[in-house]
C-alpha atoms as a PDB file:
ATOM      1  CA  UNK A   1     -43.515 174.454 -48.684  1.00  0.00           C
ATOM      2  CA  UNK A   2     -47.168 174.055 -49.826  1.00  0.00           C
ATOM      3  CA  UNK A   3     -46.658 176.824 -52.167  1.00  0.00           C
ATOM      4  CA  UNK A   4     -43.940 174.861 -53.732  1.00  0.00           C
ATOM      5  CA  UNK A   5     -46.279 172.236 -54.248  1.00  0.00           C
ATOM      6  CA  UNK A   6     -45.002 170.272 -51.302  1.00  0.00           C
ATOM      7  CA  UNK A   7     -47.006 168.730 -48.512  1.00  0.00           C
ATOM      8  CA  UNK A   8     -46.796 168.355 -45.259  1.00  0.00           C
ATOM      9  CA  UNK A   9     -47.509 164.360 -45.229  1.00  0.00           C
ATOM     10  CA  UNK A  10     -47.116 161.623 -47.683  1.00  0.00           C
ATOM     11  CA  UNK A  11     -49.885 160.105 -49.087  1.00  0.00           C
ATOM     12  CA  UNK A  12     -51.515 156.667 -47.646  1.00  0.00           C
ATOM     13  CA  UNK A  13     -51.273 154.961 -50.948  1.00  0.00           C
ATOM     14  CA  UNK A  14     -47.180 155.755 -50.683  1.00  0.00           C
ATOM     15  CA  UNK A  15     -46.701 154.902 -47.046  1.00  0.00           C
ATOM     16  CA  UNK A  16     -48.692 151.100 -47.454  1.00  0.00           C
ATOM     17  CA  UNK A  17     -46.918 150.841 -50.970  1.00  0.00           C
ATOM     18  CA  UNK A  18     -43.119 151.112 -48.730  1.00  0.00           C
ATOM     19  CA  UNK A  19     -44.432 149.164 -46.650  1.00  0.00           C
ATOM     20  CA  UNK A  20     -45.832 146.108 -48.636  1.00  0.00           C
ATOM     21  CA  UNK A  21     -42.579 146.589 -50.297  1.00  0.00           C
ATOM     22  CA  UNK A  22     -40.581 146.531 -46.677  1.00  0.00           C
ATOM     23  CA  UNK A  23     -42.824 143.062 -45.788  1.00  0.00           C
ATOM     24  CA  UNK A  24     -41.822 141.857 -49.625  1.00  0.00           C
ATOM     25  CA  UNK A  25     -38.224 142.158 -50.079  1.00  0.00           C
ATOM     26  CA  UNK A  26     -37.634 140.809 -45.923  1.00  0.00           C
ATOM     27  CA  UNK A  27     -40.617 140.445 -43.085  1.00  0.00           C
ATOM     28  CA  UNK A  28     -37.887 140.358 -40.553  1.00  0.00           C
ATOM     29  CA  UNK A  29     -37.374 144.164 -38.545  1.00  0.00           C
ATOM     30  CA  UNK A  30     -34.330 145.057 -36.937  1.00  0.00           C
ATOM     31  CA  UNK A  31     -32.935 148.033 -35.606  1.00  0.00           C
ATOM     32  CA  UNK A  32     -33.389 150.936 -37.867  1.00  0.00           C
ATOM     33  CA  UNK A  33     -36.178 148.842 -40.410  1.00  0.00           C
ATOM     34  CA  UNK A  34     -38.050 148.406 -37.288  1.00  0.00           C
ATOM     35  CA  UNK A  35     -38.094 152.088 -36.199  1.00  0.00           C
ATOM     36  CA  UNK A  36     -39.148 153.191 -39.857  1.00  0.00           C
ATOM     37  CA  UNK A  37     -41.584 150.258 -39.952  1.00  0.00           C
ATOM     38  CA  UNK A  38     -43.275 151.585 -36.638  1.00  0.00           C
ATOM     39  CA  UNK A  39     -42.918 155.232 -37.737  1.00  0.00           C
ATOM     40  CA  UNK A  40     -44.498 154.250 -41.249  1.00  0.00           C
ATOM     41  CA  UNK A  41     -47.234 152.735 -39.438  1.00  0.00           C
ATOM     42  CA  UNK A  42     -47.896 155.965 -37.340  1.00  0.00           C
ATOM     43  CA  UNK A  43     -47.750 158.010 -40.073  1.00  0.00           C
ATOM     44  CA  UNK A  44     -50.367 155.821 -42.050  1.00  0.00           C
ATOM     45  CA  UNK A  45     -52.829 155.587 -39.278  1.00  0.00           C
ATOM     46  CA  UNK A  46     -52.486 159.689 -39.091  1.00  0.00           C
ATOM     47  CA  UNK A  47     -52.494 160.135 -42.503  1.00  0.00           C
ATOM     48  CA  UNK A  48     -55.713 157.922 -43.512  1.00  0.00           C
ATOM     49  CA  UNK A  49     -59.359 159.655 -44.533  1.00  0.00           C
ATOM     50  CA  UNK A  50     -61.606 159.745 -41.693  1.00  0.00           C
ATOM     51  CA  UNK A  51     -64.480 159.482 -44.311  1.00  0.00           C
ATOM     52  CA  UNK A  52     -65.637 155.966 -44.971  1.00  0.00           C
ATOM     53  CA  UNK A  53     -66.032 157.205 -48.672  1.00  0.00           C
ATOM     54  CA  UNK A  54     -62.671 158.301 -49.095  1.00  0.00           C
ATOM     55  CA  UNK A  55     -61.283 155.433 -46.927  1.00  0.00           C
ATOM     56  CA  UNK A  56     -62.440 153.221 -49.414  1.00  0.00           C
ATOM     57  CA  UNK A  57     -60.626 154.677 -52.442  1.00  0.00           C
ATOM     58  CA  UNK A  58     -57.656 154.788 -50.389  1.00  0.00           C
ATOM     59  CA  UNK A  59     -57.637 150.615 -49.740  1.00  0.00           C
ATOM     60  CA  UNK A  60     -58.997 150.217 -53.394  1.00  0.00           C
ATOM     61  CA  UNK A  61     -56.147 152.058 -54.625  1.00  0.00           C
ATOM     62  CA  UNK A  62     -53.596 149.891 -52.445  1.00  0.00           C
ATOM     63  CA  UNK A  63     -55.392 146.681 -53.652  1.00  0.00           C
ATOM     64  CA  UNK A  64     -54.532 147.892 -56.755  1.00  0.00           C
ATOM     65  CA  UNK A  65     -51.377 147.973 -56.369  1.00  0.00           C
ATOM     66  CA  UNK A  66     -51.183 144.135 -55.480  1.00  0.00           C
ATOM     67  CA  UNK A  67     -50.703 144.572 -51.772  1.00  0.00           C
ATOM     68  CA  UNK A  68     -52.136 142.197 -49.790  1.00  0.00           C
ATOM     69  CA  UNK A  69     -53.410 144.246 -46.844  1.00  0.00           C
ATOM     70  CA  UNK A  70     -51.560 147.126 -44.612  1.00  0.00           C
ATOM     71  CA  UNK A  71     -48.498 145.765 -42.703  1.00  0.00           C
ATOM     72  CA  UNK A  72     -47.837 146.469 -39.297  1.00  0.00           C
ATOM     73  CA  UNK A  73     -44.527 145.397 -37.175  1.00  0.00           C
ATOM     74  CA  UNK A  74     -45.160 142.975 -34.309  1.00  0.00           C
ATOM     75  CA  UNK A  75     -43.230 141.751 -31.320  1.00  0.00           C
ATOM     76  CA  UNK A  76     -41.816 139.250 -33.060  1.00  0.00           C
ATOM     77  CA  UNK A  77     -40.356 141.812 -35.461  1.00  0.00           C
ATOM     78  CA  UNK A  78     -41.906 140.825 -38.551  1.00  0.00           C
ATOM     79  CA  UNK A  79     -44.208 142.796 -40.475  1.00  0.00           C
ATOM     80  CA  UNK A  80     -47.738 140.901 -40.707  1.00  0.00           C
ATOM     81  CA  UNK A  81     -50.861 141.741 -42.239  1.00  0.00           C
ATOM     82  CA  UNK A  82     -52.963 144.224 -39.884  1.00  0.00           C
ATOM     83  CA  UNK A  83     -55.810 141.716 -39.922  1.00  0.00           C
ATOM     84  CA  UNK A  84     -53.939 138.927 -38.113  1.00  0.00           C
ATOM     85  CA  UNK A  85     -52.139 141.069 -35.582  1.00  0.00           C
ATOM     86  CA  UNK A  86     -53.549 141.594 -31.705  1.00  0.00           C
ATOM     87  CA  UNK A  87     -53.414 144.455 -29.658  1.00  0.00           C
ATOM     88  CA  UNK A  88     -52.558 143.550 -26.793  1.00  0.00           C
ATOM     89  CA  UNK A  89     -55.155 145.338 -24.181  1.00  0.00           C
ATOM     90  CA  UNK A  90     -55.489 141.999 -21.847  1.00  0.00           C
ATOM     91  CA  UNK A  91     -52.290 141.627 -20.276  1.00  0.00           C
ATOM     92  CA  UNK A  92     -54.134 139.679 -17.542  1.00  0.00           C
ATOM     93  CA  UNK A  93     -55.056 136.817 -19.702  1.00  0.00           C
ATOM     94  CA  UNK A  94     -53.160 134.168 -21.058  1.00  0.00           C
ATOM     95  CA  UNK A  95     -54.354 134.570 -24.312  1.00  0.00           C
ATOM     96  CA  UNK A  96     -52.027 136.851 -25.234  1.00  0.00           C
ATOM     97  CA  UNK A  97     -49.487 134.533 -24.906  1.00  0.00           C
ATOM     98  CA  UNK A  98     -51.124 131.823 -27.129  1.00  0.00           C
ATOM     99  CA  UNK A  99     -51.583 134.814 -30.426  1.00  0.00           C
ATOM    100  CA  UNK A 100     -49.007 134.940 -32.204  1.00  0.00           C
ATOM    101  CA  UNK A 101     -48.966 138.063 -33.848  1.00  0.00           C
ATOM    102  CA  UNK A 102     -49.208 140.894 -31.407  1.00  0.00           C
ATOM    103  CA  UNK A 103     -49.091 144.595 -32.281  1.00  0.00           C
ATOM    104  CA  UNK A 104     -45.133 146.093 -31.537  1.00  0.00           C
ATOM    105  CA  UNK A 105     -45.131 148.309 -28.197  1.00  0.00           C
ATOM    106  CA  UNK A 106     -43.723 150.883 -30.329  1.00  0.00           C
ATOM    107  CA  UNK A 107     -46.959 151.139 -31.977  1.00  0.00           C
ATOM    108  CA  UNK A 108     -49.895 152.890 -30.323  1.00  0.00           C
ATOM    109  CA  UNK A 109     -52.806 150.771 -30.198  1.00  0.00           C
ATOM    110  CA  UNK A 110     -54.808 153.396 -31.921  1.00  0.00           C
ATOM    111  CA  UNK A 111     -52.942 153.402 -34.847  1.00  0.00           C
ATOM    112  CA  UNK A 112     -53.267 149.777 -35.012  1.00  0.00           C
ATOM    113  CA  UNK A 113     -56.621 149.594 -34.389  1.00  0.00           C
ATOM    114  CA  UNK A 114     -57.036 152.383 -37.482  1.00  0.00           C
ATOM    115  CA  UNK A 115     -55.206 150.111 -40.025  1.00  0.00           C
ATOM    116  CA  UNK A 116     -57.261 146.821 -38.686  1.00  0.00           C
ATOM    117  CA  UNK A 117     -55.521 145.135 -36.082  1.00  0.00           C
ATOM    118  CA  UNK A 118     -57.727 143.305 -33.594  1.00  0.00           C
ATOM    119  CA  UNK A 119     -58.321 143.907 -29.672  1.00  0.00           C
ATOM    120  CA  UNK A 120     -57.228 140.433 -27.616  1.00  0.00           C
ATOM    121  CA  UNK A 121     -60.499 141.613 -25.482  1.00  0.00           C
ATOM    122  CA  UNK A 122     -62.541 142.173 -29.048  1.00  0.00           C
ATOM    123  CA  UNK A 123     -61.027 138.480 -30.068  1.00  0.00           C
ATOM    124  CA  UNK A 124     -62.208 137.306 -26.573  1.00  0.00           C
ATOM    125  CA  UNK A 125     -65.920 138.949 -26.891  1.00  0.00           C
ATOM    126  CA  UNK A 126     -66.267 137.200 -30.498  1.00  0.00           C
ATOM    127  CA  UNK A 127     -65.375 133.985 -29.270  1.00  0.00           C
ATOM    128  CA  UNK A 128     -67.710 134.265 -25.986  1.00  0.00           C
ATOM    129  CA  UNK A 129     -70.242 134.699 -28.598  1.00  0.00           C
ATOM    130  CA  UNK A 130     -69.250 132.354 -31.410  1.00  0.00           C
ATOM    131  CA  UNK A 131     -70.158 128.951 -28.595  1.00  0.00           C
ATOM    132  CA  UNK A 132     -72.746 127.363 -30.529  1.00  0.00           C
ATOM    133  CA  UNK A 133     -76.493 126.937 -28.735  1.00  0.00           C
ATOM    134  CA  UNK A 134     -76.916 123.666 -26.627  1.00  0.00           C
ATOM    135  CA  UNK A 135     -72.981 123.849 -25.862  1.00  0.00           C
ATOM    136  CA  UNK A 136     -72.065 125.191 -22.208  1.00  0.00           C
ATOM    137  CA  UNK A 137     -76.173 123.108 -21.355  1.00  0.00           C
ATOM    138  CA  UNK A 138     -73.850 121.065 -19.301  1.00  0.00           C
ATOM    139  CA  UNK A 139     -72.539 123.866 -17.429  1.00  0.00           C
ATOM    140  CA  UNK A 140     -74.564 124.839 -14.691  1.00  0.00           C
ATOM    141  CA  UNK A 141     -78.381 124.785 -14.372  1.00  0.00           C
ATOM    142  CA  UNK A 142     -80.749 126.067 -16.884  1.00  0.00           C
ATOM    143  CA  UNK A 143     -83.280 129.251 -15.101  1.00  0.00           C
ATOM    144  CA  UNK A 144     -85.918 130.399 -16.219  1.00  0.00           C
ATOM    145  CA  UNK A 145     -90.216 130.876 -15.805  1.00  0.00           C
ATOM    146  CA  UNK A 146     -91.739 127.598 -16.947  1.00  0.00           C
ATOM    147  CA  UNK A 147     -94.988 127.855 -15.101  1.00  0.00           C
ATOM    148  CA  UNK A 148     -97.857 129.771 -16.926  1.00  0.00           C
ATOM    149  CA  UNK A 149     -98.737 133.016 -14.770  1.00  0.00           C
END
C-alpha cells in the first residue's frame, strides 16, 4: 500500500475533523456512532505526534479548522469536549458520581488522557490544593516550633 501512496493510518487533523463533525451534526451516540466514535478516539490518541513540537501543529491545524477542542464519547453517550470529560480512576469516591462527563468504558483511559481528558484523582489533587490559606484553621490544631532554640 505505501507504495501506492497509501498509509497505514489517517491523519489526526482527519480523525478530530469527523469527529467535530460527528459532535456537530448530533452529540447523541448510539449503537454503531458510538462504536466509531470510541474507535475514532483510539485511533486519534494512537495516531497523535509524541513530539510537543509537532503536537502543536497538529491542534493548531484543528483550531483552524473551527473545532472547538477533540471530542471524546462519554457514558452518557454524547460526545463532549476532552477537557471537560473525567476518567474515571476513583471508583471508590463519590465524586464520580457528582461529574458529569465521564470518559466511555469503551475508551482506554490512556487514550483519553492523550487527547486531554482529566483524572477524577488529578481533579481531586487540584482541589486539595486549590483551599485557600487560613481555610481548614478551624480544623484541627495548628503544630509547629514556636519557641526559639
Amino acid at each position: 500500500l505505501a507504495e501506492a501512496g497509501v498509509s497505514e493510518r489517517l491523519p489526526p487533523l482527519s480523525i478530530a475533523v469527523a469527529l467535530g463533525e460527528m459532535a456537530a451534526a448530533n452529540p447523541q451516540l448510539k449503537g454503531k456512532r458510538l462504536t466509531l466514535a470510541a474507535n475514532l478516539v483510539q485511533e486519534l490518541a494512537g495516531a497523535l505526534p509524541t513530539e510537543k513540537r509537532e503536537l502543536a501543529a497538529v491542534m493548531g491545524a484543528i483550531e483552524v479548522h473551527h473545532i472547538a477542542g477533540l471530542f471524546v464519547p462519554t457514558t452518557l453517550k454524547k460526545l463532549e469536549r476532552a477537557a471537560h470529560v473525567f476518567i474515571n480512576d476513583a471508583e471508590w469516591t463519590t465524586e464520580a458520581e457528582d461529574m458529569r462527563h465521564l470518559l466511555h468504558e469503551s475508551v482506554p483511559p490512556g487514550a483519553g488522557t492523550a487527547l486531554g481528558c482529566t483524572s477524577i484523582r488529578a481533579e481531586l489533587a487540584r482541589a486539595c490544593e486549590d483551599i485557600p490559606s487560613g481555610a481548614g484553621a478551624d480544623i484541627g490544631e495548628e503544630f509547629g516550633q514556636r519557641e526559639k532554640l
